[in-house]
N, C-alpha and C. Protein backbone atom coordinates (compact mmCIF):
# COMPACT_ATOMS: atom_id res chain seq x y z
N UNK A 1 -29.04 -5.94 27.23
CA UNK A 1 -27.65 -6.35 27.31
C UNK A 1 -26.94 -6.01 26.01
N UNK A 2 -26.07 -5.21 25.99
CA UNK A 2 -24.97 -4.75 24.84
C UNK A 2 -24.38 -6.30 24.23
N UNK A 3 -24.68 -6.21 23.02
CA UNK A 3 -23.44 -7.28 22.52
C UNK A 3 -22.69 -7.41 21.42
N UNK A 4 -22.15 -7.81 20.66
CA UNK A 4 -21.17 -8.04 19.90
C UNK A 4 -21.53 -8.70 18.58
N UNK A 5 -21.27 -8.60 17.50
CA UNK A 5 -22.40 -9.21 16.45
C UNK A 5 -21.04 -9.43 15.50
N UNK A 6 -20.88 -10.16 14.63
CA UNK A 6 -19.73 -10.49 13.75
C UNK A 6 -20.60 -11.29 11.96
N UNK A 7 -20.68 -10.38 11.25
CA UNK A 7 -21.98 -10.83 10.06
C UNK A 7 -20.70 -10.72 8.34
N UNK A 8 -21.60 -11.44 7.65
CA UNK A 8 -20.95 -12.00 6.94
C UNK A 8 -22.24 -11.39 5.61
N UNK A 9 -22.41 -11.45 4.37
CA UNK A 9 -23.30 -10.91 3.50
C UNK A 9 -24.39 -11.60 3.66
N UNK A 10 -24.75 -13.04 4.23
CA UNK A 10 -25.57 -13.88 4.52
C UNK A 10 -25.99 -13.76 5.78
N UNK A 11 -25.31 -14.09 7.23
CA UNK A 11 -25.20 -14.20 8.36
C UNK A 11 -24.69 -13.13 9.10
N UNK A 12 -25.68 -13.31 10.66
CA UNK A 12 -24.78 -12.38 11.88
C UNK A 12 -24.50 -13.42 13.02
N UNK A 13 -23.88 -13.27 13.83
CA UNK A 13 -23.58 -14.43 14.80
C UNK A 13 -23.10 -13.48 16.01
N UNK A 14 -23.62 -13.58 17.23
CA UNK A 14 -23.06 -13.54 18.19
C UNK A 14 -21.68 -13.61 19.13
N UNK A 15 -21.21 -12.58 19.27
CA UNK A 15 -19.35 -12.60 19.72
C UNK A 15 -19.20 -12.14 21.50
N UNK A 16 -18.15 -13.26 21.85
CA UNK A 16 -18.56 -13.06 23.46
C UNK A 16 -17.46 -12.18 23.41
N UNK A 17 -15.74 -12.50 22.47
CA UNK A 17 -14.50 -12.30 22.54
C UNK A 17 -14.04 -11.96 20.94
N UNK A 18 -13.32 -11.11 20.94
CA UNK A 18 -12.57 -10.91 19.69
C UNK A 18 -11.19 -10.55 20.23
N UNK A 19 -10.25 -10.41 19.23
CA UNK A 19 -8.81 -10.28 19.23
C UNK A 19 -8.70 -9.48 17.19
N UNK A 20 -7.82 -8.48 17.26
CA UNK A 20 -7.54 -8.28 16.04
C UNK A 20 -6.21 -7.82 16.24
N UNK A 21 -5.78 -8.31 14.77
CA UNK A 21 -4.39 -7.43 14.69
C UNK A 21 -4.24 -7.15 13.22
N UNK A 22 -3.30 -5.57 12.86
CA UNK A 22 -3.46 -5.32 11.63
C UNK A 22 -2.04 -6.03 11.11
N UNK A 23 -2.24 -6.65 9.66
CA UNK A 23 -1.76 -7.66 9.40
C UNK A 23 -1.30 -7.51 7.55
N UNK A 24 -0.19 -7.08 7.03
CA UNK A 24 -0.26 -6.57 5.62
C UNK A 24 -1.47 -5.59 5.36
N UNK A 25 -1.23 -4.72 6.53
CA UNK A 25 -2.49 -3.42 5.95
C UNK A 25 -3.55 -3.71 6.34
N UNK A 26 -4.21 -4.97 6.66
CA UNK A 26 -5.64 -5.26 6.85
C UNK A 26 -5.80 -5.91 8.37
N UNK A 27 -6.99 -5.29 8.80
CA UNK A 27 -7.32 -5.81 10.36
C UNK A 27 -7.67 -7.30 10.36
N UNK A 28 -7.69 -8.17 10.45
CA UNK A 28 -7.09 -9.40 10.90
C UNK A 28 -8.09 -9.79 12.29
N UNK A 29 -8.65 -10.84 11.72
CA UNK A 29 -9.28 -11.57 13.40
C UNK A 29 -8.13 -12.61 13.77
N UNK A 30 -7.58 -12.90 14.63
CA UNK A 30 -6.83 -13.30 15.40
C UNK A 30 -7.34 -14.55 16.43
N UNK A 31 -8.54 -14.17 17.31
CA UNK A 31 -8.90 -14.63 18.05
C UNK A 31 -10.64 -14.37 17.87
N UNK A 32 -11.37 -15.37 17.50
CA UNK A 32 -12.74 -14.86 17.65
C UNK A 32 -13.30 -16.27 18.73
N UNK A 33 -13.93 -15.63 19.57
CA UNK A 33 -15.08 -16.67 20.45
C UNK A 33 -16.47 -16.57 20.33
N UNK A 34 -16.94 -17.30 19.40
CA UNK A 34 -18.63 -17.37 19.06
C UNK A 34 -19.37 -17.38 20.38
N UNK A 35 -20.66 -17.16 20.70
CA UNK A 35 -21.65 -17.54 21.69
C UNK A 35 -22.00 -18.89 20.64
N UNK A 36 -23.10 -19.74 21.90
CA UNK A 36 -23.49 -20.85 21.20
C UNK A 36 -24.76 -20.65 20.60
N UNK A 37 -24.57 -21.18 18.76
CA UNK A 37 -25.76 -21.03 17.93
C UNK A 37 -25.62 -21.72 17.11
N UNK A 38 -26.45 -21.21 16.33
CA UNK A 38 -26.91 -23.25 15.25
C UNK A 38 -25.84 -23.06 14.51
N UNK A 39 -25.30 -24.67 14.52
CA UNK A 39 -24.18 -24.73 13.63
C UNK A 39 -24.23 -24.31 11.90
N UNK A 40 -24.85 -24.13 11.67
CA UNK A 40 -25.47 -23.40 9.86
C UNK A 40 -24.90 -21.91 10.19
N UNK A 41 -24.94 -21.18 11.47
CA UNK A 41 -24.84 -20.13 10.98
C UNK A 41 -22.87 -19.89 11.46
N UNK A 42 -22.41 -20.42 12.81
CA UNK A 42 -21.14 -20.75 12.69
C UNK A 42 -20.51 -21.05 11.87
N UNK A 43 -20.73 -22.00 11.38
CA UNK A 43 -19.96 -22.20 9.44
C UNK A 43 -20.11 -21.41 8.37
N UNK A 44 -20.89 -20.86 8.42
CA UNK A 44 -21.13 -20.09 7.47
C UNK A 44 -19.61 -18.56 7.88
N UNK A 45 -20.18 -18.31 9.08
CA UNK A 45 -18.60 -17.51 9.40
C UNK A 45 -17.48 -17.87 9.34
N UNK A 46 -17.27 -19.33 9.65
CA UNK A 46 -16.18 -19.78 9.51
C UNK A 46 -15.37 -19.87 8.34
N UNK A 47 -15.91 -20.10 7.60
CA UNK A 47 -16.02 -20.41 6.08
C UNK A 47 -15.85 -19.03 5.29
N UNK A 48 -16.18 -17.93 5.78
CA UNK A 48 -15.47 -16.22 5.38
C UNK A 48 -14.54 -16.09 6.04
N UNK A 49 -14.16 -16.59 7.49
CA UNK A 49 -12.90 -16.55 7.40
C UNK A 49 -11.86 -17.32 6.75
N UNK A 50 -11.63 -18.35 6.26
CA UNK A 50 -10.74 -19.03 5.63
C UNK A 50 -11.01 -19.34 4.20
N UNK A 51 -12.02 -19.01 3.36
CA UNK A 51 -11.83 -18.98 1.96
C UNK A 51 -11.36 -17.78 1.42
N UNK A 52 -10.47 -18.48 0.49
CA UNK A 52 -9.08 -17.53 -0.07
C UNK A 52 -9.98 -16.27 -1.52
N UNK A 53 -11.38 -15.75 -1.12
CA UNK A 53 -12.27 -15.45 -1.60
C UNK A 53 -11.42 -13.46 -0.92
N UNK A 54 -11.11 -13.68 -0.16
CA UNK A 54 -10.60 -12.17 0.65
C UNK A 54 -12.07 -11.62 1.09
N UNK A 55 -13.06 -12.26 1.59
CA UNK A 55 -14.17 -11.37 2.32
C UNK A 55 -14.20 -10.58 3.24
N UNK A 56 -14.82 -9.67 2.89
CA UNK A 56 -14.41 -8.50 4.33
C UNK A 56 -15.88 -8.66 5.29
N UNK A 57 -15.96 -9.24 6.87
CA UNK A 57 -16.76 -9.13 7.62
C UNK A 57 -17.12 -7.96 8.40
N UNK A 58 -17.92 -7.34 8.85
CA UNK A 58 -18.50 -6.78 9.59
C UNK A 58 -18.04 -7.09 11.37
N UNK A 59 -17.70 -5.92 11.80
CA UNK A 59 -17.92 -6.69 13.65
C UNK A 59 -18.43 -5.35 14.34
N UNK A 60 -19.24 -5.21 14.81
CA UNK A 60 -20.03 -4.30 15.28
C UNK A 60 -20.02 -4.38 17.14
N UNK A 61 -19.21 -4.08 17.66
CA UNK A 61 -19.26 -3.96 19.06
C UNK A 61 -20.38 -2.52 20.03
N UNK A 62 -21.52 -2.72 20.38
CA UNK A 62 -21.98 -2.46 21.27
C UNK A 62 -21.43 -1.83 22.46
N UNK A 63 -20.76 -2.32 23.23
CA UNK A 63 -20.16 -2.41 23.85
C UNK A 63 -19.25 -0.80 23.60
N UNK A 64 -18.22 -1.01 22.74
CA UNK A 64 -17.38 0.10 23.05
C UNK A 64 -17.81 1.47 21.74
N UNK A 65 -19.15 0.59 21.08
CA UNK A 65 -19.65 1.17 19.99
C UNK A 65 -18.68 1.84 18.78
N UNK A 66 -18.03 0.53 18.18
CA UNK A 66 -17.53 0.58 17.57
C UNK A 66 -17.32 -0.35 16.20
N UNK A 67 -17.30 -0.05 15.07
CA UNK A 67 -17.62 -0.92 14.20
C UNK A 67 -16.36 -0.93 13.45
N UNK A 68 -16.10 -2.87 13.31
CA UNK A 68 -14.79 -2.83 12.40
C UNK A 68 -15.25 -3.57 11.00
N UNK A 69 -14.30 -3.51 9.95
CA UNK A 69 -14.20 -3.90 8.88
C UNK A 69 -12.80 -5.03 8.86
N UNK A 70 -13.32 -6.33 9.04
CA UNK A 70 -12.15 -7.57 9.52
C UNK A 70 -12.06 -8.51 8.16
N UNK A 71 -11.22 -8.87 7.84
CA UNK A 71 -10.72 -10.04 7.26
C UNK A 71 -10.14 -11.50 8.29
N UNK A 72 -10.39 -12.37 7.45
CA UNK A 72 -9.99 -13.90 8.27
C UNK A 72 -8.16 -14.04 7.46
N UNK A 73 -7.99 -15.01 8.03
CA UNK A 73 -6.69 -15.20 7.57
C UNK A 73 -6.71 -16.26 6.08
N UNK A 74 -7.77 -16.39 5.60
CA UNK A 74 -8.38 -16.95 4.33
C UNK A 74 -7.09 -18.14 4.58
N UNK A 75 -7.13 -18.54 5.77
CA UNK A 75 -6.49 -20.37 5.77
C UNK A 75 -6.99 -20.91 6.92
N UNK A 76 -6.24 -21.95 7.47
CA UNK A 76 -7.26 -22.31 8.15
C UNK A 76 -6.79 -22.27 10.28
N UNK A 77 -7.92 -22.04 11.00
CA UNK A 77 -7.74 -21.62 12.01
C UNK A 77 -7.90 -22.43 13.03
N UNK A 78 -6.93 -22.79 14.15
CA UNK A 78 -7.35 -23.50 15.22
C UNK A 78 -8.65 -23.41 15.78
N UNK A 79 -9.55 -24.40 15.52
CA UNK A 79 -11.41 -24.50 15.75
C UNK A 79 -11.46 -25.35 17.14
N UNK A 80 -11.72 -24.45 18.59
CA UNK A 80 -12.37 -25.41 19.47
C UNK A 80 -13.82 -25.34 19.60
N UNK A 81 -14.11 -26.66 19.56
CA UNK A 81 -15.99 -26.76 19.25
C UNK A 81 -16.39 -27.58 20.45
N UNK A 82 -17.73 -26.98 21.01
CA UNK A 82 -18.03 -27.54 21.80
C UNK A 82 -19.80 -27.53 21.58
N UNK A 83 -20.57 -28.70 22.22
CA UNK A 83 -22.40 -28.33 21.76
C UNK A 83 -22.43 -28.02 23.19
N UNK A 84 -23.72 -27.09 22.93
CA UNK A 84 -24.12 -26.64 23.94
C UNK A 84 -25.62 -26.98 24.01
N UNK A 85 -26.16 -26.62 25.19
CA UNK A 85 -27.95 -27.22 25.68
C UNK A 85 -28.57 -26.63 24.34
N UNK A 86 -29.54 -28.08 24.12
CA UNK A 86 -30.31 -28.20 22.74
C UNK A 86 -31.48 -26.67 23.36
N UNK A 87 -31.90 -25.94 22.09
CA UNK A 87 -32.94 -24.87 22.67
C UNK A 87 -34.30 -25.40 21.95
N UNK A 88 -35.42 -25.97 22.51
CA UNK A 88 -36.63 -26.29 22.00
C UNK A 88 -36.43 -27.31 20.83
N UNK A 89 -36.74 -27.85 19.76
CA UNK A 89 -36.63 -28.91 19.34
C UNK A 89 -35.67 -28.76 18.12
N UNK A 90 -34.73 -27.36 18.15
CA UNK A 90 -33.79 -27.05 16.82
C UNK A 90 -32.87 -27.79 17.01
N UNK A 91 -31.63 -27.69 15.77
CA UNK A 91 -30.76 -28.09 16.13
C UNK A 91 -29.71 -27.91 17.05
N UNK A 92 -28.93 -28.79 17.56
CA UNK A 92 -28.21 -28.42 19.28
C UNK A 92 -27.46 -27.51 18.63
N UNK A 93 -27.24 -26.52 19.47
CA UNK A 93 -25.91 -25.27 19.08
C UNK A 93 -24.87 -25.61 19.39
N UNK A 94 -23.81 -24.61 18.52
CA UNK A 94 -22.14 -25.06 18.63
C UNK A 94 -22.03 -23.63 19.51
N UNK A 95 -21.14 -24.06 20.64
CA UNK A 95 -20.00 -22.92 20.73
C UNK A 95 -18.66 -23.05 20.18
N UNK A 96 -18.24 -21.90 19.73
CA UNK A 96 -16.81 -22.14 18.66
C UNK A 96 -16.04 -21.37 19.25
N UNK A 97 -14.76 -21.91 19.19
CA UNK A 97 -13.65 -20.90 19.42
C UNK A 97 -12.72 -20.83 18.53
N UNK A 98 -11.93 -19.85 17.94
CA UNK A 98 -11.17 -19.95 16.65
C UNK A 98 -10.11 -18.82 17.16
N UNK A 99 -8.91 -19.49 16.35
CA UNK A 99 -7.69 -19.39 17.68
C UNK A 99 -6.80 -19.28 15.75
N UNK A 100 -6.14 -17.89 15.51
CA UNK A 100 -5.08 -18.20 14.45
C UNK A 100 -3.66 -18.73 14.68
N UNK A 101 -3.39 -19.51 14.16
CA UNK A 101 -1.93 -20.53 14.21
C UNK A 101 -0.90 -19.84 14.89
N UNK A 102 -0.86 -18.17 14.49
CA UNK A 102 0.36 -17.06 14.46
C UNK A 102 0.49 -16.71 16.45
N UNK A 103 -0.77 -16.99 16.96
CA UNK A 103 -1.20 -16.81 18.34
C UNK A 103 -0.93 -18.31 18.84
N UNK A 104 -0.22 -19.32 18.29
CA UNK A 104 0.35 -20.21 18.98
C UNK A 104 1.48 -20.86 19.25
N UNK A 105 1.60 -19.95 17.68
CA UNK A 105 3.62 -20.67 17.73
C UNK A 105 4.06 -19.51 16.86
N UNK A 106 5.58 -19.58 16.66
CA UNK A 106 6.26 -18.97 15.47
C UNK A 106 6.30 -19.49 14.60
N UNK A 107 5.95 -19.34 13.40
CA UNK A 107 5.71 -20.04 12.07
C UNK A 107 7.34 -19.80 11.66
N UNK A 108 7.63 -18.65 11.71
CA UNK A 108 9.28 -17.88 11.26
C UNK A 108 9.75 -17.05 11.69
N UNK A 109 10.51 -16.58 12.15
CA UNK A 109 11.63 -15.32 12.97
C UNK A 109 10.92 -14.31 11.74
N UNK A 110 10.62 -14.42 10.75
CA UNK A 110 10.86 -13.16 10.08
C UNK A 110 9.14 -13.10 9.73
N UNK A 111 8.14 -13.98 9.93
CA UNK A 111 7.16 -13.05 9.73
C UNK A 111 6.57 -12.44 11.25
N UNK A 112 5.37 -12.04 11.58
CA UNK A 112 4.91 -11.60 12.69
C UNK A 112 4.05 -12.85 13.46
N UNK A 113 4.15 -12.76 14.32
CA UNK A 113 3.30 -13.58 15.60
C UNK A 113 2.51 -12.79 16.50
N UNK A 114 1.44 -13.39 17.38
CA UNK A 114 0.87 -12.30 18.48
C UNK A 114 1.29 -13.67 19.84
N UNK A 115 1.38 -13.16 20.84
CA UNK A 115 1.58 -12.99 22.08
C UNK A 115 0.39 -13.09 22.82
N UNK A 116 -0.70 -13.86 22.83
CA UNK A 116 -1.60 -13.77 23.80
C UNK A 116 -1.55 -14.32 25.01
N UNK A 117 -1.96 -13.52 26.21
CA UNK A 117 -2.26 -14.07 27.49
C UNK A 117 -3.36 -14.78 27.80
N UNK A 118 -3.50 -16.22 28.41
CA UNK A 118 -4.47 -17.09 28.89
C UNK A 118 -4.41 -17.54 30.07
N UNK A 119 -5.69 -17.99 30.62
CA UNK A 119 -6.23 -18.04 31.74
C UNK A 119 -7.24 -19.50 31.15
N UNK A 120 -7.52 -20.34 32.37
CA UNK A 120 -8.05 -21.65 32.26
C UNK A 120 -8.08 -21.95 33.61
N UNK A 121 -8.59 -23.36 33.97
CA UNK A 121 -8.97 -23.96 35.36
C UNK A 121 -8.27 -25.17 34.93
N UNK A 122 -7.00 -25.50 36.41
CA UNK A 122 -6.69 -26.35 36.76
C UNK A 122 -7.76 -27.82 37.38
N UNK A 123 -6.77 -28.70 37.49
CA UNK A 123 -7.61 -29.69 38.06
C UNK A 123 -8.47 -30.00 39.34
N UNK A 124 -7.67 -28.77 40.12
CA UNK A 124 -8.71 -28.64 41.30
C UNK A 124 -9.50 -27.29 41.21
N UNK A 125 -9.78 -26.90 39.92
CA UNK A 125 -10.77 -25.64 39.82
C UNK A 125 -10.05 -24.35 40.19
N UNK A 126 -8.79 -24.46 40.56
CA UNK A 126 -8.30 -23.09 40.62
C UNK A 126 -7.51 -22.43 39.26
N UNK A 127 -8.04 -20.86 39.14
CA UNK A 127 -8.06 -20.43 37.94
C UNK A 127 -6.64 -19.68 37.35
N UNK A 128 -5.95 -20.73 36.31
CA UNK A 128 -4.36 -20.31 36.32
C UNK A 128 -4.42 -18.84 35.31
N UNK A 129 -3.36 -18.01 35.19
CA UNK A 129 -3.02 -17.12 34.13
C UNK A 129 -1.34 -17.12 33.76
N UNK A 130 -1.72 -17.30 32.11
CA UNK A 130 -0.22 -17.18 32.07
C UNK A 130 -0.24 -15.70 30.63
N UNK A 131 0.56 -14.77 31.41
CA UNK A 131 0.69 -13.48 30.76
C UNK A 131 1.05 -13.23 29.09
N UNK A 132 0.76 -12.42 28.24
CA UNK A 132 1.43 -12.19 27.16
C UNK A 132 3.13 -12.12 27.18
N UNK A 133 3.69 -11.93 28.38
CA UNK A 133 4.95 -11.89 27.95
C UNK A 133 5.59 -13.18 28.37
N UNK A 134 5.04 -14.12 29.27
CA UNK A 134 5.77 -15.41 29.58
C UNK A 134 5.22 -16.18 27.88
N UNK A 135 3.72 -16.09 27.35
CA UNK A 135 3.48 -16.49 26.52
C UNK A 135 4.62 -16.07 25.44
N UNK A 136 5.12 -15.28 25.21
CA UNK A 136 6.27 -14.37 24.16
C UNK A 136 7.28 -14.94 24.53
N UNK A 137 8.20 -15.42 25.96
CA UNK A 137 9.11 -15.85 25.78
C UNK A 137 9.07 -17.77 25.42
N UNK A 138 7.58 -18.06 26.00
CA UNK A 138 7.71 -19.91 25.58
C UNK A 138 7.59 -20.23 24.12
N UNK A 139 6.65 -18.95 23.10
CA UNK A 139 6.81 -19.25 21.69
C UNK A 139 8.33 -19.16 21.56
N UNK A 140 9.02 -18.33 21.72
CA UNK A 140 10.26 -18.32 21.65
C UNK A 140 10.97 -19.25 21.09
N UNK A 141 11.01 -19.69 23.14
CA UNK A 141 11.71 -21.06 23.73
C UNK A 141 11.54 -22.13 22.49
N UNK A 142 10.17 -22.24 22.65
CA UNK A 142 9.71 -23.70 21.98
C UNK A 142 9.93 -23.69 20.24
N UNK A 143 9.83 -22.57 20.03
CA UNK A 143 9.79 -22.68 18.24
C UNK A 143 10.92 -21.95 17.87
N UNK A 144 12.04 -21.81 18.08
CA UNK A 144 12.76 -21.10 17.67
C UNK A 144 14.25 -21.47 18.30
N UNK A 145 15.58 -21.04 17.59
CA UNK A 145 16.96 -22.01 17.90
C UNK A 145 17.36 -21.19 18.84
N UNK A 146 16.43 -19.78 19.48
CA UNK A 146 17.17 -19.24 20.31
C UNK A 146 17.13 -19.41 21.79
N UNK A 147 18.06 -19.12 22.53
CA UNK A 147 18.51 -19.80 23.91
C UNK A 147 17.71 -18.87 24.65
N UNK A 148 16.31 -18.85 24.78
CA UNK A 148 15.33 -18.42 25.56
C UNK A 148 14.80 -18.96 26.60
N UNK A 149 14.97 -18.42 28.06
CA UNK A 149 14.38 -18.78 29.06
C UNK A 149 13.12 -18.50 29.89
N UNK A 150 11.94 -19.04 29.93
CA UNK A 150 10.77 -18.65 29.98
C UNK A 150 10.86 -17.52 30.97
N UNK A 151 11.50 -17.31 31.86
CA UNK A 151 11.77 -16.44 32.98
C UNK A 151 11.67 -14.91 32.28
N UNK A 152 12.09 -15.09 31.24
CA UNK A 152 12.70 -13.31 30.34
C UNK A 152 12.05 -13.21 29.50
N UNK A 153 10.50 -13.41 29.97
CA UNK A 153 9.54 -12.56 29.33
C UNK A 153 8.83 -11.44 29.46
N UNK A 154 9.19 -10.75 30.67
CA UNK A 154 9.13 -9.42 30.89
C UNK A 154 10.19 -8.65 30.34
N UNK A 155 11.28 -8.75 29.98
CA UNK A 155 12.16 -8.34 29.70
C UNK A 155 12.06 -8.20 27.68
N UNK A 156 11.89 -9.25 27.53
CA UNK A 156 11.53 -9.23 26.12
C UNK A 156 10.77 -8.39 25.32
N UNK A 157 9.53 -8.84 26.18
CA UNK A 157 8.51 -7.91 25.55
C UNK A 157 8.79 -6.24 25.85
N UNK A 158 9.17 -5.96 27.07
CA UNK A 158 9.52 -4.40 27.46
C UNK A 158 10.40 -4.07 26.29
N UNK A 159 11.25 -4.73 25.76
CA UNK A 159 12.12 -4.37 24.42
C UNK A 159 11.99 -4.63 23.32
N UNK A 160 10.77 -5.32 23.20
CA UNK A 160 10.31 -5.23 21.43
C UNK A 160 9.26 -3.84 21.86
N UNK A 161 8.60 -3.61 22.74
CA UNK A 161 7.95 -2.80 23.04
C UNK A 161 8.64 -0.94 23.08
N UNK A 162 9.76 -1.39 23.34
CA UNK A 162 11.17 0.13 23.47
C UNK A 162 11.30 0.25 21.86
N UNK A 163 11.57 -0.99 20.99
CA UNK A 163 11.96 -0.81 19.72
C UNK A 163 11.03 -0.84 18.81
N UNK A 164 9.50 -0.50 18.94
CA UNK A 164 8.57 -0.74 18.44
C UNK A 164 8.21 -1.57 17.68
N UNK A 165 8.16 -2.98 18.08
CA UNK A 165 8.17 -4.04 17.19
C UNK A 165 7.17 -5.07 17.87
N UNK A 166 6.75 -4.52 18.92
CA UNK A 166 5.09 -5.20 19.80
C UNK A 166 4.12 -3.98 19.68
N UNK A 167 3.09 -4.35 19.32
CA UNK A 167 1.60 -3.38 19.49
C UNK A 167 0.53 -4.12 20.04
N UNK A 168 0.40 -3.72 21.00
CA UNK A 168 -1.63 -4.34 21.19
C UNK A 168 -2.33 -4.40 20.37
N UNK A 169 -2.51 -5.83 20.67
CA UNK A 169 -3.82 -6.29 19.88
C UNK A 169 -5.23 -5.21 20.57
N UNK A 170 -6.07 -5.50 19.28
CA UNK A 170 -7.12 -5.14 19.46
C UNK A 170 -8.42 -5.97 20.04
N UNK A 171 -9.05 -5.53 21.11
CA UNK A 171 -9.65 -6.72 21.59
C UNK A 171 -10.95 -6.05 22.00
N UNK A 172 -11.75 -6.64 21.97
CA UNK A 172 -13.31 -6.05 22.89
C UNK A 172 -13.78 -7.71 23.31
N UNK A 173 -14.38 -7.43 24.29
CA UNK A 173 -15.70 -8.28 25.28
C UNK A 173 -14.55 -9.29 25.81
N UNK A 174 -14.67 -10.30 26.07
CA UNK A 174 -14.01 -11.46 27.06
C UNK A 174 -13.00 -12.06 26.14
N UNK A 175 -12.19 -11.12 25.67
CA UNK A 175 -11.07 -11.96 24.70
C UNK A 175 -9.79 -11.44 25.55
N UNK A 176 -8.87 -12.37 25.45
CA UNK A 176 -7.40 -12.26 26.30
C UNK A 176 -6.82 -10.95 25.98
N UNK A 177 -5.51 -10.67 26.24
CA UNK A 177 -4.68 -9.60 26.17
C UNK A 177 -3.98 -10.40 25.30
N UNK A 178 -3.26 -9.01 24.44
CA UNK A 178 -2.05 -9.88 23.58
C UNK A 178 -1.62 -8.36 22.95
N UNK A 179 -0.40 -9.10 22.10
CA UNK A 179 0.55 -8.39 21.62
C UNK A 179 1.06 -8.98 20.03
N UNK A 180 1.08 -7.96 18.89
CA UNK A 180 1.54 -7.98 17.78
C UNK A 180 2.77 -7.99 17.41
N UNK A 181 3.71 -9.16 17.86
CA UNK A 181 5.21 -8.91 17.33
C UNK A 181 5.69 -9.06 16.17
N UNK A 182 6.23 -8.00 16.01
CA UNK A 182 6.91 -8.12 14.53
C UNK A 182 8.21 -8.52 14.18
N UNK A 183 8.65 -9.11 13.32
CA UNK A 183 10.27 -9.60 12.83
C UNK A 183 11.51 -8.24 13.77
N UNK A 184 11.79 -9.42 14.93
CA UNK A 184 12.84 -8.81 15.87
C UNK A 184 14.50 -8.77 15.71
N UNK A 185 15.21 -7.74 16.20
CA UNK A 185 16.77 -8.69 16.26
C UNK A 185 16.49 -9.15 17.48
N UNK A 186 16.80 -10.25 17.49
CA UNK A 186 16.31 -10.98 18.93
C UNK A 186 17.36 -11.43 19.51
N UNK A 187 18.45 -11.38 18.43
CA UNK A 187 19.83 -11.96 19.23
C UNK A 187 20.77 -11.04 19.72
N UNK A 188 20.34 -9.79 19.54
CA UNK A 188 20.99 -8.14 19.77
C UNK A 188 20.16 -8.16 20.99
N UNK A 189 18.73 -8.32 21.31
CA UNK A 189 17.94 -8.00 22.17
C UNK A 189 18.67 -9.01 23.36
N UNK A 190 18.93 -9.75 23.03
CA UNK A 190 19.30 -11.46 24.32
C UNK A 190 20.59 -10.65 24.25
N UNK A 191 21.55 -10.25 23.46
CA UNK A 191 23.45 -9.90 23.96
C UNK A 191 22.94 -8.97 24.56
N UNK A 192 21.67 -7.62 24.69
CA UNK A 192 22.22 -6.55 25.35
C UNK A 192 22.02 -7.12 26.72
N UNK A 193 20.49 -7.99 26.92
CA UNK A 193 20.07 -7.71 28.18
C UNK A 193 20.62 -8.72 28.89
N UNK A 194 21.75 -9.54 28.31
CA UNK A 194 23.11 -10.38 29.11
C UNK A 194 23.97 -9.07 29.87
N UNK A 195 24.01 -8.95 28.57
CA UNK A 195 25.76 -7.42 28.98
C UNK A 195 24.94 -6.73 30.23
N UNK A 196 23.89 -6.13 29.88
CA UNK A 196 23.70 -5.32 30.96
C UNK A 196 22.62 -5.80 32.29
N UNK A 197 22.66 -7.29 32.75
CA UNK A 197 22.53 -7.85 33.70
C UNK A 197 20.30 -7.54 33.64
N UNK A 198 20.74 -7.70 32.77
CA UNK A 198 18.60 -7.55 33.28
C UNK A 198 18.06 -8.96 33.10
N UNK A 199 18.99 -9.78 32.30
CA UNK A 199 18.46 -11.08 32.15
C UNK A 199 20.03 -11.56 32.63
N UNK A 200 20.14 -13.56 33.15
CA UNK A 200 21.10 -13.65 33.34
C UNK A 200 20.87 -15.35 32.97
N UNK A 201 21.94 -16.21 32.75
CA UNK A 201 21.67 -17.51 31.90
C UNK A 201 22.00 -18.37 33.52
N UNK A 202 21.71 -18.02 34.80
CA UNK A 202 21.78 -18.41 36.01
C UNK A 202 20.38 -18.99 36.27
């Protein structure tokens, strides 16, 4: 089985999902999803990504056989942790998920954000998706003074995408889709696509 390896000068750890984006010149993990393993060696990654040390990790994909040279955002990253089945009498393993701030909200109109698309299970087990571009217009909506309607997120993104100011993220194995937006006119982007009926405040 091909897999995904993410190593540190000490440690290698197992990767089900990655996300990158290049970020002041440097590739940028964004989104990393650990497999479950002993928590000594999860921290130990964790811990190169967010010390302000600038370590450069290793990520070695199998898979599309390709090897990157990543930096963490040397601050600190949305951590979902979960244990998983104890293996023989070690310690129980963590699965980790590490999620950067910039992939959840707008911090500022003027630095960059990513746009990721997610997928999860409702309460009766049926499996929802909500796209990179509805995700692009609710950061919007929600963090920002502009009169954004979740509806005009196809529209959005098609025009940071026309004005080159969205790029795909970089992603291998079971990590979402997403998009790199960069500092938009966003209020030129909302007057045109009023004037010319592609979006409408109806």
């Amino acid at each position: 089985m091909k897999t995904i390896r993410i190593a540190n000068n000490s440690v290698s750890a197992v990767v089900y999902g990655y996300a990158l984006a290049d970020l002041d010149g440097e590739r940028t993990v964004i989104y990393l999803d650990l497999a479950p393993q002993h928590p000594k060696v999860l921290g130990a990654i964790w811990a190169s990504l967010v010390n302000g040390n600038r370590e450069w990790l290793r990520l070695a994909d199998e898979n599309t056989g390709e090897t990157h040279l990543v930096r963490g955002l040397n601050r600190r990253y949305h951590r979902l942790a979960m244990d998983a089945p104890r293996i023989a009498g070690r310690a129980r393993p963590k699965h980790l998920r590490l999620i950067a701030p910039l992939a959840c909200q707008v911090e500022k109109l003027t630095r960059p954000f990513v746009a990721l698309g997610w997928c999860w299970q409702d309460t009766t087990g049926q499996t929802q998706h909500l796209g990179p571009a509805t995700s692009l217009a609710a950061m919007l909506e929600r963090y920002t003074p502009l009169p954004i309607l979740i509806g005009w997120g196809d529209y959005l993104l098609d025009e940071a995408r026309a004005r080159d100011v969205a790029e795909p993220v970089l992603r291998g194995g079971a990590a979402p889709e997403g998009w790199l937006i960069q500092p938009a006119p966003w209020d030129d982007i909302l007057s045109q696509g009023i004037r010319s009926g592609r979006i409408s405040l109806n």
